[in-house]
N, C-alpha and C. Protein backbone atom coordinates (compact mmCIF):
# COMPACT_ATOMS: atom_id res chain seq x y z
N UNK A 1 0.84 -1.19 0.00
CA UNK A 1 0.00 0.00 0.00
C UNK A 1 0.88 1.25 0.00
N UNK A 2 0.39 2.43 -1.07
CA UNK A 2 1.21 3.33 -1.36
C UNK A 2 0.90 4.26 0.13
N UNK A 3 1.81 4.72 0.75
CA UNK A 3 1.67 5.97 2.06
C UNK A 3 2.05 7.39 1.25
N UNK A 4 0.79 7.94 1.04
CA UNK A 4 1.30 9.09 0.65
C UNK A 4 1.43 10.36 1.46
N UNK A 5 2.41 11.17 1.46
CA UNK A 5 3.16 12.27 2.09
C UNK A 5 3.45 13.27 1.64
N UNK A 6 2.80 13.93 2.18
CA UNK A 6 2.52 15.55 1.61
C UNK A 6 4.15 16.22 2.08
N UNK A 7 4.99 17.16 1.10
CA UNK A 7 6.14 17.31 1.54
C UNK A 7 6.30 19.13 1.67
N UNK A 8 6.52 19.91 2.61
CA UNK A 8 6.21 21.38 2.53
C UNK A 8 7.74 21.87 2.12
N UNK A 9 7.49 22.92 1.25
CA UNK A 9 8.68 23.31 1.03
C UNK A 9 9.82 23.43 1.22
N UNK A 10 9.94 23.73 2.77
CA UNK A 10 11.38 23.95 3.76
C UNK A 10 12.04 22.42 3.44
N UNK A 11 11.41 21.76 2.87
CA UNK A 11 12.38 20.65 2.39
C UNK A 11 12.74 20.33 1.56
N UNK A 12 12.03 20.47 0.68
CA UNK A 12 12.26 21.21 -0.97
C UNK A 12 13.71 21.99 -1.06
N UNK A 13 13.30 23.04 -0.13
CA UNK A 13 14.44 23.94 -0.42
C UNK A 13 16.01 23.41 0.18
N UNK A 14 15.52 22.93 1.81
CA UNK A 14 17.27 22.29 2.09
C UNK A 14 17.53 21.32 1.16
N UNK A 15 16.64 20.44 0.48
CA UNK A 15 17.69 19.49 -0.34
C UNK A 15 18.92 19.78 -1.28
N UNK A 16 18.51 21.10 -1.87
CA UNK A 16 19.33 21.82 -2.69
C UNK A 16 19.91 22.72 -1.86
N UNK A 17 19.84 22.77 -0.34
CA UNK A 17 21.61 23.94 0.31
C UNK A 17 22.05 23.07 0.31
N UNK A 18 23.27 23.27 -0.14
CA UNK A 18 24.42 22.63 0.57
C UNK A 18 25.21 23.41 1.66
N UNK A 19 25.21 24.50 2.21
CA UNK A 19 25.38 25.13 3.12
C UNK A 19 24.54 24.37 4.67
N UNK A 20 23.94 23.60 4.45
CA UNK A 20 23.06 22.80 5.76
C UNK A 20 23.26 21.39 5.04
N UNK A 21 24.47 20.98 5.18
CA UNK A 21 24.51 19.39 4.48
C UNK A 21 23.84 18.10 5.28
N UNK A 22 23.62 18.13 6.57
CA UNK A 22 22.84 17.28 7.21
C UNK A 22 21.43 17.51 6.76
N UNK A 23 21.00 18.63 6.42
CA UNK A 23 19.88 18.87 6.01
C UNK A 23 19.40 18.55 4.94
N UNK A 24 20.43 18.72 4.09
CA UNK A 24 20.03 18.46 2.80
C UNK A 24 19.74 17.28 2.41
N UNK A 25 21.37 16.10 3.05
CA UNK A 25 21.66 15.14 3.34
C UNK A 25 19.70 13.75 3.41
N UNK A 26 19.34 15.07 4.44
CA UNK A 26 18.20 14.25 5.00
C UNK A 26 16.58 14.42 4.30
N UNK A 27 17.03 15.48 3.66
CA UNK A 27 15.70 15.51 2.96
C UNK A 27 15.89 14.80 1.40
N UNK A 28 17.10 14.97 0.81
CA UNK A 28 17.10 13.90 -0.46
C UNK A 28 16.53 12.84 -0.14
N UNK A 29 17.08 12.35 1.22
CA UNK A 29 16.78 10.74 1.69
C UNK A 29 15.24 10.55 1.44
N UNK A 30 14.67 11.82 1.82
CA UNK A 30 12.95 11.25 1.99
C UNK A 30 12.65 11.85 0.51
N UNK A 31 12.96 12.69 -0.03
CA UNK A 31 12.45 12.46 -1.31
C UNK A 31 12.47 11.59 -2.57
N UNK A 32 13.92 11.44 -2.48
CA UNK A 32 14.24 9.85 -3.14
C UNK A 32 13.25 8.35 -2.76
N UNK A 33 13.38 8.32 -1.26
CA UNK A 33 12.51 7.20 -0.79
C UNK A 33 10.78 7.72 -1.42
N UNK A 34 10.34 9.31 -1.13
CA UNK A 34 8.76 8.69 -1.22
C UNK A 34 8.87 8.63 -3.25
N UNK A 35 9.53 9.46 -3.50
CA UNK A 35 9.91 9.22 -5.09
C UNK A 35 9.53 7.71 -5.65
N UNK A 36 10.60 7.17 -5.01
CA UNK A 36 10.72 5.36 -4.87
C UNK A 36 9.22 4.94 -4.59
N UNK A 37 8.93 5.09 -3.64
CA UNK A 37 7.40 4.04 -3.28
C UNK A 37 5.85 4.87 -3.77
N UNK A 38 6.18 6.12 -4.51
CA UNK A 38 4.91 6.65 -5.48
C UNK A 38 4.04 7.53 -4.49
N UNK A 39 4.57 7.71 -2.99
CA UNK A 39 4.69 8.39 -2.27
C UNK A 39 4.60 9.72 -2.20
N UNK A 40 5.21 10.83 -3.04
CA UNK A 40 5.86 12.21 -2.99
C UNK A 40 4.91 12.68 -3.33
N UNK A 41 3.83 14.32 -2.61
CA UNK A 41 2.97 14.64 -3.01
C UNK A 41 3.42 16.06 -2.83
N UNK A 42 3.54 17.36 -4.19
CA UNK A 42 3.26 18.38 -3.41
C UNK A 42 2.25 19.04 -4.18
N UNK A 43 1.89 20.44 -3.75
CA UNK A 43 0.95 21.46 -4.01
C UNK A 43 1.06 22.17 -5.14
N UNK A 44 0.77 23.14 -5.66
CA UNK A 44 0.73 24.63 -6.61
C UNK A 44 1.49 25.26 -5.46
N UNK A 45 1.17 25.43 -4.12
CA UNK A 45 1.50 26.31 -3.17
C UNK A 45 3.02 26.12 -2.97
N UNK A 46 3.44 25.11 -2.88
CA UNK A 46 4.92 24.44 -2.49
C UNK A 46 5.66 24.72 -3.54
N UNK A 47 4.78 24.30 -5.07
CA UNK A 47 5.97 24.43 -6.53
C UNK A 47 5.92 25.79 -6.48
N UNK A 48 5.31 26.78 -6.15
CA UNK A 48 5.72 28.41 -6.37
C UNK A 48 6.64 28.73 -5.10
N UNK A 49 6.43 28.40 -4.05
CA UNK A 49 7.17 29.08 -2.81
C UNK A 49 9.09 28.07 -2.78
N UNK A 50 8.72 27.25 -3.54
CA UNK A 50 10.33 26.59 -3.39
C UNK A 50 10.80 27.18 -5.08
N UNK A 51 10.00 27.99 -5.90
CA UNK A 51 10.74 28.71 -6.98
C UNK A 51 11.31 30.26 -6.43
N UNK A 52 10.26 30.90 -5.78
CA UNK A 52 10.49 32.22 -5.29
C UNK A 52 11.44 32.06 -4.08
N UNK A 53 11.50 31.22 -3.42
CA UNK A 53 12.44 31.40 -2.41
C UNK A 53 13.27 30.57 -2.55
N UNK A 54 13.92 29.87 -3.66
CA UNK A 54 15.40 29.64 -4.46
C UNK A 54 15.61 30.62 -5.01
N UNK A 55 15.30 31.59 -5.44
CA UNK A 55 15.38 33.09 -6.22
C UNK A 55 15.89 33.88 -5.06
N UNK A 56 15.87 33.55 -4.10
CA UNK A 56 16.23 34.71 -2.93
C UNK A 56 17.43 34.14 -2.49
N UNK A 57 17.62 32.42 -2.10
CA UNK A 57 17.78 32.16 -1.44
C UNK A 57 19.74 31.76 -2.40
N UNK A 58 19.46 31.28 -3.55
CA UNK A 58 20.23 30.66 -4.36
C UNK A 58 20.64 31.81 -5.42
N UNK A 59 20.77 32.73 -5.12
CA UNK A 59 20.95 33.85 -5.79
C UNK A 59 22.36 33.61 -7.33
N UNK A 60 23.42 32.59 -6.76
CA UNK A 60 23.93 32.17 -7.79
C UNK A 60 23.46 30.68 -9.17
N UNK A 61 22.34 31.14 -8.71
CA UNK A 61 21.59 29.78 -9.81
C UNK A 61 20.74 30.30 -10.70
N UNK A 62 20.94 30.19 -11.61
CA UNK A 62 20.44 30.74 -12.86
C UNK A 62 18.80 30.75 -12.69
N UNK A 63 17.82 31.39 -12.94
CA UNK A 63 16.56 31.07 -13.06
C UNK A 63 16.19 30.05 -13.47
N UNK A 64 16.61 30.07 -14.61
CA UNK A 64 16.60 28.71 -15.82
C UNK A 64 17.10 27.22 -15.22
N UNK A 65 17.58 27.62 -14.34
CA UNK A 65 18.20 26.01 -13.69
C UNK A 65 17.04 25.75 -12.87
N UNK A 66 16.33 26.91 -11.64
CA UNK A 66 15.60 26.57 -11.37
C UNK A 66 14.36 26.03 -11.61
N UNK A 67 13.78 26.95 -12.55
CA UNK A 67 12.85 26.28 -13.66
C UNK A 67 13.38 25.10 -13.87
N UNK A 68 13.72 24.83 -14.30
CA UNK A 68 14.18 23.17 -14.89
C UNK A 68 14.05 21.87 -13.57
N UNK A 69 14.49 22.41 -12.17
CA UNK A 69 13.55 21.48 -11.25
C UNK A 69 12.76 21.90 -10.56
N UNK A 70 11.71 23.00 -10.65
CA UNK A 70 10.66 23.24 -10.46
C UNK A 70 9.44 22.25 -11.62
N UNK A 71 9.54 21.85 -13.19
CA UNK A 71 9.36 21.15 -13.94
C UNK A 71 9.47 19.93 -13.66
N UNK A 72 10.94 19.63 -13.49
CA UNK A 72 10.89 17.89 -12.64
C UNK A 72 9.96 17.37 -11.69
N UNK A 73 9.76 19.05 -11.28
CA UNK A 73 8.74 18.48 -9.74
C UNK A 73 7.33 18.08 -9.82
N UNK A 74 6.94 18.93 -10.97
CA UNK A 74 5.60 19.31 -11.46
C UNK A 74 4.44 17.57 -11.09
N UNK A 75 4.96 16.23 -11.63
CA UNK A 75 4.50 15.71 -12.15
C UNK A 75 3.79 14.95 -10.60
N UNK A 76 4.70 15.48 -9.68
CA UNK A 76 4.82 15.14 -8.03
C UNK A 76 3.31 15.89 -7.39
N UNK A 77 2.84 17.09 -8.06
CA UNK A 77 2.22 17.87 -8.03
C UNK A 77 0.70 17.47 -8.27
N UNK A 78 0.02 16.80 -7.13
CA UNK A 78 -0.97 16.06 -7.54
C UNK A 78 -2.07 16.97 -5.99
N UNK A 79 -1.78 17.10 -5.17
CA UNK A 79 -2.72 17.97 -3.87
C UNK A 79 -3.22 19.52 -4.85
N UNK A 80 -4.49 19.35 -4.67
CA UNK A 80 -5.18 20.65 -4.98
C UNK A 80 -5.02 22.00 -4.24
N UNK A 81 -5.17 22.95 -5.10
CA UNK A 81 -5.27 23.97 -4.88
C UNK A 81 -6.61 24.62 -5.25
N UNK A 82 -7.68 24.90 -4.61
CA UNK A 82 -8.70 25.45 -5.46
C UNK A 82 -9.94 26.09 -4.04
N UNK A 83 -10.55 26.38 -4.73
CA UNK A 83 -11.49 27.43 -4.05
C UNK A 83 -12.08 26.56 -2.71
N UNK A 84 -12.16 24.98 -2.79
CA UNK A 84 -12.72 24.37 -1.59
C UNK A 84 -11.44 24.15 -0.90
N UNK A 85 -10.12 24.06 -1.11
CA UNK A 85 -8.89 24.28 -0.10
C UNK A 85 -8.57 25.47 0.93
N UNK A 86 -9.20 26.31 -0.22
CA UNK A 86 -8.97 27.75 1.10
C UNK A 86 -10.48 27.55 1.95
N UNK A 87 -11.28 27.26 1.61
CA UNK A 87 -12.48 26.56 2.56
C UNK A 87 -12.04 25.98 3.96
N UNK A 88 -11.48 24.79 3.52
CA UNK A 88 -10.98 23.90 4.45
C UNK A 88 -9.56 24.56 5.40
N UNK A 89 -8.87 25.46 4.35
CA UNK A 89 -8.27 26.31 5.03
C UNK A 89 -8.17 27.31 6.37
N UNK A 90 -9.33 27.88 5.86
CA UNK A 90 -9.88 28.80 6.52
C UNK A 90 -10.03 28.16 8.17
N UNK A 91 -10.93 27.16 7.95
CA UNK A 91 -11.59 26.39 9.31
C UNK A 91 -10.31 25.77 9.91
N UNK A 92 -9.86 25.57 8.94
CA UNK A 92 -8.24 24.78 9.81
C UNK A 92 -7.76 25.76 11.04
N UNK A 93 -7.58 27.06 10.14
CA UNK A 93 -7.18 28.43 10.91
C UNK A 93 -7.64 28.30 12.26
N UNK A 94 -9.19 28.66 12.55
CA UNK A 94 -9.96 28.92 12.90
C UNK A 94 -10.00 27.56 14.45
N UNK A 95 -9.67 26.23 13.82
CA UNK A 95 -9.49 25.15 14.61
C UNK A 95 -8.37 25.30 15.31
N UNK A 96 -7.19 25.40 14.31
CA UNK A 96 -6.00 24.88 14.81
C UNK A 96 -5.49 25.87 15.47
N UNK A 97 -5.72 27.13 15.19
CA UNK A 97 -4.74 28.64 15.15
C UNK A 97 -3.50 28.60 14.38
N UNK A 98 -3.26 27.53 13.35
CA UNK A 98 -1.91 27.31 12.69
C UNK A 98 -1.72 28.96 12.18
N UNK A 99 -0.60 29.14 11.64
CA UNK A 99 -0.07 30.51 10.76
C UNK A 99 -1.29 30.13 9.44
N UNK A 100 -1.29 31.28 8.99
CA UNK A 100 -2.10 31.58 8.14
C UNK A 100 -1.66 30.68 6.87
N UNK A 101 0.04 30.66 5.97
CA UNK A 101 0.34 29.58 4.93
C UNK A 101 0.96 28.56 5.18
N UNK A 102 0.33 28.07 6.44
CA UNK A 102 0.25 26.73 6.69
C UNK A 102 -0.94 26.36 6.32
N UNK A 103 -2.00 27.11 6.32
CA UNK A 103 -3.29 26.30 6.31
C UNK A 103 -3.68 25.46 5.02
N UNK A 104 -3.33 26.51 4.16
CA UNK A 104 -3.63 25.58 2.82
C UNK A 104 -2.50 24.39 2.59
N UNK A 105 -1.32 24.65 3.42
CA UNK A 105 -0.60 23.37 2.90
C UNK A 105 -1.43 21.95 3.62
N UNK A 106 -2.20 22.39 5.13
CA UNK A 106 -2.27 21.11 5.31
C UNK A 106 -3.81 20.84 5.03
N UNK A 107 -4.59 21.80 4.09
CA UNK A 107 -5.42 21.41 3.91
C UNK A 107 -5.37 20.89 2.42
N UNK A 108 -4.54 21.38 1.51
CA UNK A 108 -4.06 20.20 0.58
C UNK A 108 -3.21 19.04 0.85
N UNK A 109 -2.94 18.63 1.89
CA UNK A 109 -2.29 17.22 2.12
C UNK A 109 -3.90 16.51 2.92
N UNK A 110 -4.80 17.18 3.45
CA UNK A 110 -6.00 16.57 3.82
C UNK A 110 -6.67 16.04 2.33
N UNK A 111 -6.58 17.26 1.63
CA UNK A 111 -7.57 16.57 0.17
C UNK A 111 -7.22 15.86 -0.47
N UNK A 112 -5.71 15.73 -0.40
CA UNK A 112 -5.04 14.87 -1.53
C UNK A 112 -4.84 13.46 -0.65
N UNK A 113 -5.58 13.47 0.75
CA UNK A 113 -5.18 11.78 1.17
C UNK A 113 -4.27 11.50 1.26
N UNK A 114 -3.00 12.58 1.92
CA UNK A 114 -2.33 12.14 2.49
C UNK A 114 -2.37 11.75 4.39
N UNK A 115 -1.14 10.94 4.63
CA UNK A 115 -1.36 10.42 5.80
C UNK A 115 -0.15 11.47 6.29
N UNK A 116 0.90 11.74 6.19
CA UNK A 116 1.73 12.50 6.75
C UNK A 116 2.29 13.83 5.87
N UNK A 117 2.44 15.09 6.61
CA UNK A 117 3.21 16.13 6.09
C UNK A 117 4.57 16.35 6.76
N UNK A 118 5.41 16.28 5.72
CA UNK A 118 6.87 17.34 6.60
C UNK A 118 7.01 18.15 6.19
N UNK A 119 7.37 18.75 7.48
CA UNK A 119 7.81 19.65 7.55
C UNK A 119 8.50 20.19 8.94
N UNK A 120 9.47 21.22 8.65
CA UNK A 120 9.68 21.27 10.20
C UNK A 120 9.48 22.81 10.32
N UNK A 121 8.44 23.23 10.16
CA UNK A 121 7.44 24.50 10.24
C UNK A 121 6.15 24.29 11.42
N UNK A 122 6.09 22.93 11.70
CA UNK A 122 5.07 22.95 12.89
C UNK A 122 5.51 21.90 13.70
N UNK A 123 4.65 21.45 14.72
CA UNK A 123 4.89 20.64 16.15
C UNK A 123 4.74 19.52 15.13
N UNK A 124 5.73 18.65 15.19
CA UNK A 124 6.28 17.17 14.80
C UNK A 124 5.14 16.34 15.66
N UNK A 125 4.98 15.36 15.04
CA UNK A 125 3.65 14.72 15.71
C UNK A 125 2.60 15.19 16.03
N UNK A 126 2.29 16.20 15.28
CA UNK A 126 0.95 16.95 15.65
C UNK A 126 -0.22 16.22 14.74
N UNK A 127 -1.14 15.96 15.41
CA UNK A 127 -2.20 15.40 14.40
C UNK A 127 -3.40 16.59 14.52
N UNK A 128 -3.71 16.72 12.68
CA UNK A 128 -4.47 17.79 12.26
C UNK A 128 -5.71 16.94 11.68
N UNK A 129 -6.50 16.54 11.84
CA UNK A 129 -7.76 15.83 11.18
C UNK A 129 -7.08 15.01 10.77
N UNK A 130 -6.81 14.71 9.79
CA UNK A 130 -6.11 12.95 9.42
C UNK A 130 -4.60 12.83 8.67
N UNK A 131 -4.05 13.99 8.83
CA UNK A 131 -2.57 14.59 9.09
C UNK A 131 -1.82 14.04 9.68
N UNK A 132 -1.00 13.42 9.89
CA UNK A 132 0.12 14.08 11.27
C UNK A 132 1.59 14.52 10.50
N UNK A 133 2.00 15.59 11.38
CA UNK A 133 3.09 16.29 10.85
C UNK A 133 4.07 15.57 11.36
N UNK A 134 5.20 15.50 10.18
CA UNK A 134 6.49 14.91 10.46
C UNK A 134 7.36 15.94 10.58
N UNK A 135 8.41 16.05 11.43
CA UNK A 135 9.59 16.68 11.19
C UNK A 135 10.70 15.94 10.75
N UNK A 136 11.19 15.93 9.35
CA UNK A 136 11.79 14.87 8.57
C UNK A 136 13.35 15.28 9.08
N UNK A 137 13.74 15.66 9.97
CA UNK A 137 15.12 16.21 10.29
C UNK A 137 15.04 15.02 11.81
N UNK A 138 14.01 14.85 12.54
CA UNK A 138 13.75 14.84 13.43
C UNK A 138 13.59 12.34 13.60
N UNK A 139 13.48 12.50 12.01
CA UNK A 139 12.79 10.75 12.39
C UNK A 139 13.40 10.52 10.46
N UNK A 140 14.15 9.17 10.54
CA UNK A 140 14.50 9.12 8.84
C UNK A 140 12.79 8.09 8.20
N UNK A 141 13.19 8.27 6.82
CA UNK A 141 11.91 7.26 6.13
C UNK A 141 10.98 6.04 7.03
N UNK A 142 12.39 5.22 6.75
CA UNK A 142 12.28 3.94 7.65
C UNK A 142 11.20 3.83 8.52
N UNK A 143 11.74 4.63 9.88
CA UNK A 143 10.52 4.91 10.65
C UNK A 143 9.53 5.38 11.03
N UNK A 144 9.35 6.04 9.85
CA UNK A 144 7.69 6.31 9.73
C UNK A 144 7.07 5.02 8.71
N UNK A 145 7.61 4.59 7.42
CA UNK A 145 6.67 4.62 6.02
C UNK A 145 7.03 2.98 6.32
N UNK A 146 8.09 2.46 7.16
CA UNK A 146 7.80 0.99 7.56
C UNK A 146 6.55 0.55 8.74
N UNK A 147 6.66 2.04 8.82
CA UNK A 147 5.36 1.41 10.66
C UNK A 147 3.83 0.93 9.87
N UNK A 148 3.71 1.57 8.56
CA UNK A 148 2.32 1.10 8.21
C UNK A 148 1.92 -0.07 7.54
């Protein structure tokens, strides 16, 4: 059975520092792995915020390079974005008190059926309606995507 895992940007983005090599180190690991098991889910919200903030962040990388794995990513790109996400958004807010662009991330990892999000932007083990947040710095593949 495929475990699918919603993945939030901040991991997106360390895979490509190499200035945080444990970091990076550790997020290839989980993207390669959910890559591998059909696993890897992200947003519209995630493919724009890991283009604009490699633009800030990667200032010696050509646009054009980035584009080019922002594209790779695309096909990964299966959680909605649409007028009933900021819905579900909204109430998330309203439930959880999360930050405001958190909400749509974890209310597109709710629509898209996923079982886990990382990120290490919120409380690790937090369960959000049928969520729970990973902090992928915090626990490798293994022990999450073997427990099910």
């Amino acid at each position: 059975m495929t475990v699918r895992v919603f993945v939030d940007t901040n991991v997106l983005i360390y895979s490509r520092d190499q200035r945080t090599p444990d970091k990076a180190s550790r997020s290839v690991d989980w993207l390669r792995t959910l890559r591998n098991q059909d696993g890897l889910v992200l947003s519209p919200q995630v493919l724009n915020e890991a283009f604009s903030v490699s633009g800030l962040k990667f200032r010696d990388v050509a646009s054009s390079e980035v584009a080019e794995w922002i594209r790779h990513l695309q096909p990964y790109c299966t959680a909605p974005l649409d007028s009933r996400t900021v819905g579900l958004a909204l109430d998330l807010h309203q439930e959880h008190r999360l930050a405001w662009w958190d909400c749509p991330i974890v209310a597109s990892a709710i629509m898209a059926g996923c079982v886990y999000l990382l990120s290490e932007d919120m409380q690790h083990q937090q369960l959000i309606r049928t969520v729970r947040v990973i902090n992928p710095f915090r626990v490798a593949p293994s022990d999450i995507l073997n427990s099910n």
